[in-house]
N, C-alpha and C. Protein backbone atom coordinates (compact mmCIF):
# COMPACT_ATOMS: atom_id res chain seq x y z
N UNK A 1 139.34 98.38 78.79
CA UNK A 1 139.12 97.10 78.15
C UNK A 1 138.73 96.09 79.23
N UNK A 2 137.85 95.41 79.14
CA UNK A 2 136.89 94.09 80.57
C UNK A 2 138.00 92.88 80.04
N UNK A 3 138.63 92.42 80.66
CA UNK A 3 139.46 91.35 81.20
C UNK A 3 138.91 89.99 81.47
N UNK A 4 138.57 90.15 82.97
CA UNK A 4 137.39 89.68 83.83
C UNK A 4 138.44 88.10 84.16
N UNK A 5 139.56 87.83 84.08
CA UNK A 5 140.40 86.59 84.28
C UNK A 5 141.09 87.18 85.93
N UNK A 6 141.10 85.66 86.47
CA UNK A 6 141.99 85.53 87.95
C UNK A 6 143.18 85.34 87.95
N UNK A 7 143.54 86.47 88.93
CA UNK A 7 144.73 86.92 89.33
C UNK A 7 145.48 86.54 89.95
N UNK A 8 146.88 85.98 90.28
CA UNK A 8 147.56 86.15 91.82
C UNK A 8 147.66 87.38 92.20
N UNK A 9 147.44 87.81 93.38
CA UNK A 9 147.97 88.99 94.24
C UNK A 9 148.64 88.80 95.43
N UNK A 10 149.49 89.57 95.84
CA UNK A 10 150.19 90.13 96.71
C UNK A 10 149.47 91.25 97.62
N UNK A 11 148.93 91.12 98.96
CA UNK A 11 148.01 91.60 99.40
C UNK A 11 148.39 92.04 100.93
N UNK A 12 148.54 93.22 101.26
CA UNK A 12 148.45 93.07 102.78
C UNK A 12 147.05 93.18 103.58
N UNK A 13 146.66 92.63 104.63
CA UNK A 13 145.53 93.04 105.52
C UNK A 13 145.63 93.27 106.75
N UNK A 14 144.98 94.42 107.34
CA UNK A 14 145.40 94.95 108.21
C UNK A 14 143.62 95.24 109.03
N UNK A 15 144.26 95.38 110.44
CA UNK A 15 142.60 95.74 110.67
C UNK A 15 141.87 97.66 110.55
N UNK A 16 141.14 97.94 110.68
CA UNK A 16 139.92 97.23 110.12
C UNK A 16 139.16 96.84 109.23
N UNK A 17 139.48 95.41 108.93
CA UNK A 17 139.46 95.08 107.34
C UNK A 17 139.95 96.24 106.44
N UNK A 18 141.13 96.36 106.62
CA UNK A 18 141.76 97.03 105.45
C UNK A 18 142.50 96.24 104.66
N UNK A 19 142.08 96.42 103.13
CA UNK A 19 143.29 95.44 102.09
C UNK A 19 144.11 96.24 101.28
N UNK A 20 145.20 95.70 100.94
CA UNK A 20 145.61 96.69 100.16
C UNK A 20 146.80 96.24 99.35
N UNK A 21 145.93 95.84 97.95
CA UNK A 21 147.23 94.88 96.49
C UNK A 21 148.00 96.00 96.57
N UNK A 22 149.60 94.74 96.97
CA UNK A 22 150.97 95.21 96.36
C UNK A 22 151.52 95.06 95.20
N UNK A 23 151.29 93.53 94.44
CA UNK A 23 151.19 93.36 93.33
C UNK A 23 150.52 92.37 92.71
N UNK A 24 150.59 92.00 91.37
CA UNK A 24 149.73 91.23 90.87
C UNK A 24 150.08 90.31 89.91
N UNK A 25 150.29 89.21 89.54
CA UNK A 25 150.53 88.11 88.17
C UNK A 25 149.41 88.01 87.51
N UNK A 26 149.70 88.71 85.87
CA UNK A 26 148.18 88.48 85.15
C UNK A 26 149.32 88.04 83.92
N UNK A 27 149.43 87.07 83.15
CA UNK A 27 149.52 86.29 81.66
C UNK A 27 151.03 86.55 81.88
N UNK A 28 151.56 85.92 83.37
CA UNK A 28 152.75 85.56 83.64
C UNK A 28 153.96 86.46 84.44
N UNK A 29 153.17 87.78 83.78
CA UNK A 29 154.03 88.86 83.91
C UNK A 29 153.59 89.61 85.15
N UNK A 30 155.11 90.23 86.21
CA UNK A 30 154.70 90.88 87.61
C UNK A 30 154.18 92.33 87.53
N UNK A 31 153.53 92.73 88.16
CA UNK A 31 152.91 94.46 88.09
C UNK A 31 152.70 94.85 89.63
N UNK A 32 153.48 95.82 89.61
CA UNK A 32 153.87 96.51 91.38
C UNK A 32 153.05 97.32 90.98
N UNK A 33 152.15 97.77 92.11
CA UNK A 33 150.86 98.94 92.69
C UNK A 33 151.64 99.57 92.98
N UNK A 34 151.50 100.63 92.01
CA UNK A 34 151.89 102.16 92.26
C UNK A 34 151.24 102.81 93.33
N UNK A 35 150.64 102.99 93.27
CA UNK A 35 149.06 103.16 93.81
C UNK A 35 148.16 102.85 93.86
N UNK A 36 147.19 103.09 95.11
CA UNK A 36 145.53 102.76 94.78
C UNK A 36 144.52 103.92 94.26
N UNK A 37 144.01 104.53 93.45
CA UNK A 37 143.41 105.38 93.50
C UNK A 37 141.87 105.97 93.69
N UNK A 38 141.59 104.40 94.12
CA UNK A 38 140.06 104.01 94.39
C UNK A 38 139.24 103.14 94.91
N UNK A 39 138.93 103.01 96.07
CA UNK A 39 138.41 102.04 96.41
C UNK A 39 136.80 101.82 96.36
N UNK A 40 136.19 100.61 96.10
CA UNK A 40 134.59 100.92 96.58
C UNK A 40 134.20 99.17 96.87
N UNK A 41 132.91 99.00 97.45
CA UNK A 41 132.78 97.35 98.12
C UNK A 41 130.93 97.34 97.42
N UNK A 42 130.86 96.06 96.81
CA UNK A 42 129.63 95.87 96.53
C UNK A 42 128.91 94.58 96.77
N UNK A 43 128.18 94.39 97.06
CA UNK A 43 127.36 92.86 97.14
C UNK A 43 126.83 92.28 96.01
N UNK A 44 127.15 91.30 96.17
CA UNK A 44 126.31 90.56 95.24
C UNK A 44 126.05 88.65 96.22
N UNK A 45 124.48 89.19 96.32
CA UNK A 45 124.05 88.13 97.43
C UNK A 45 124.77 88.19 98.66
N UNK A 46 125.12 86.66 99.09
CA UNK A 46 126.24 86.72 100.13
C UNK A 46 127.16 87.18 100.09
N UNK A 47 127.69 87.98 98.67
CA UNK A 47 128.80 87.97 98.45
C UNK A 47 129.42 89.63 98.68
N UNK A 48 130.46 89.74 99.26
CA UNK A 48 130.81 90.98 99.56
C UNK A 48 132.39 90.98 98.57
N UNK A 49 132.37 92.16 97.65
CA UNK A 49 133.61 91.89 96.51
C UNK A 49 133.85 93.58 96.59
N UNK A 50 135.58 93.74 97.19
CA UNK A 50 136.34 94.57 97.55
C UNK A 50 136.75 95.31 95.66
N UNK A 51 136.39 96.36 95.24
CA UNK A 51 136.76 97.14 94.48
C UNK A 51 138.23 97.71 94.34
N UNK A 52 139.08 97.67 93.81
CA UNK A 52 140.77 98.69 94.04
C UNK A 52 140.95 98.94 92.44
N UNK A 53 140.59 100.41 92.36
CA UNK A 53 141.28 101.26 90.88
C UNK A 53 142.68 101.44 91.17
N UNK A 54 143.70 100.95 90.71
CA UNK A 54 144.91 100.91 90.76
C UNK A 54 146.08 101.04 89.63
N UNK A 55 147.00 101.41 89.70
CA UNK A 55 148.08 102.00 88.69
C UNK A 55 149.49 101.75 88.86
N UNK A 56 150.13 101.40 88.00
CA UNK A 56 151.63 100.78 87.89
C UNK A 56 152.50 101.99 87.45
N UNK A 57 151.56 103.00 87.16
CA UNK A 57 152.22 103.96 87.21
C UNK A 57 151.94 104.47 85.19
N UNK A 58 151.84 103.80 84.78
CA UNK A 58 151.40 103.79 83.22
C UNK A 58 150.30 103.13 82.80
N UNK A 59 149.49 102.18 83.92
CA UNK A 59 147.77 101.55 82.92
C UNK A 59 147.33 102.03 84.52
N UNK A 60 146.09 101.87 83.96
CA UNK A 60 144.93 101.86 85.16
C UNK A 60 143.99 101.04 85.27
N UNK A 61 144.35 99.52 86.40
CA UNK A 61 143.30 98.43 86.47
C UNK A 61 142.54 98.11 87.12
N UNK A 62 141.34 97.51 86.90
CA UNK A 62 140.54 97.33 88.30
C UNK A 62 140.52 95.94 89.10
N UNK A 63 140.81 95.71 90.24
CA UNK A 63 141.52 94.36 90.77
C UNK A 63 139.84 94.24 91.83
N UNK A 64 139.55 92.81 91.82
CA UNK A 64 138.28 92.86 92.47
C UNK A 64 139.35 91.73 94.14
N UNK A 65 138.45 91.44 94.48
CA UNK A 65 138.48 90.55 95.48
C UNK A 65 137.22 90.47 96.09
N UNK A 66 136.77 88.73 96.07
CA UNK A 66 135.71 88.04 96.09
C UNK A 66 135.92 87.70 97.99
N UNK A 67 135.19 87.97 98.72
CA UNK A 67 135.36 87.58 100.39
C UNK A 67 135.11 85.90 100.34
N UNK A 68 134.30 86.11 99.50
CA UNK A 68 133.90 84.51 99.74
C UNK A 68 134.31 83.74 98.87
N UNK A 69 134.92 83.40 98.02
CA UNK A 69 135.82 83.06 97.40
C UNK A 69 136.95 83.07 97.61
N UNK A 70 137.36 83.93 98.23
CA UNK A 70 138.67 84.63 98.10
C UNK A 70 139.46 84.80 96.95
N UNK A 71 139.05 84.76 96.01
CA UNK A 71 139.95 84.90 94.71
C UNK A 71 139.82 86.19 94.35
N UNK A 72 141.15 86.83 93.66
CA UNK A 72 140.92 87.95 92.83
C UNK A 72 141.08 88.03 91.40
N UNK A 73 140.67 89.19 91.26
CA UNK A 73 139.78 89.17 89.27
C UNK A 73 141.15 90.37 88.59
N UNK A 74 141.33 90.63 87.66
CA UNK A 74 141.65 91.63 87.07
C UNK A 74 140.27 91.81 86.41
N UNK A 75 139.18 92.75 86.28
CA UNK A 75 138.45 93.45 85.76
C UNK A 75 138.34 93.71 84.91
N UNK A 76 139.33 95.06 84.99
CA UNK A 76 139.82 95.76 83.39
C UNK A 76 140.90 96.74 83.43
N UNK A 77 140.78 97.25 82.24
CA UNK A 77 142.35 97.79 82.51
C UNK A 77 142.27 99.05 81.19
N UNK A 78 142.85 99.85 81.18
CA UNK A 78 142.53 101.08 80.54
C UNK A 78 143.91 101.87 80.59
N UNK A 79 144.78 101.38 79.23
CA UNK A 79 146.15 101.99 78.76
C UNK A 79 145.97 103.64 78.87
């Protein structure tokens, strides 16, 4: 299901440029990263936006992160 609304995350970064959501606030409620099970990075213009397929252990969502922005997206999400 496309979402496409901003997120808080909980994020560590580490070098080299490694990120990696711990958790996330989407419509109030907390969601701990089970896991990541996917990563991928795409451009759009200047813009470089970090991909993470990720799981709470029961949904599977896609969490973006904008470099230049810095904001992150919930995507979508697939019960």
């Amino acid at each position: 299901m496309r979402v496409g609304e901003n997120i808080s995350v909980l994020a560590s970064f580490s070098m080299p440029f490694r990120i990696k959501p711990v958790r996330f606030t989407w419509t109030g409620r907390l969601f701990e990263v089970k896991e990541i099970t996917y990563t991928w990075k795409t451009r759009e213009g200047q813009r470089e936006i970090y991909h993470f397929s990720v799981t709470d252990g029961r949904t599977l969502y896609e969490l973006t992160f904008d470099t230049r922005s810095l904001l992150w997206m919930l995507e979508r999400l697939e019960a």
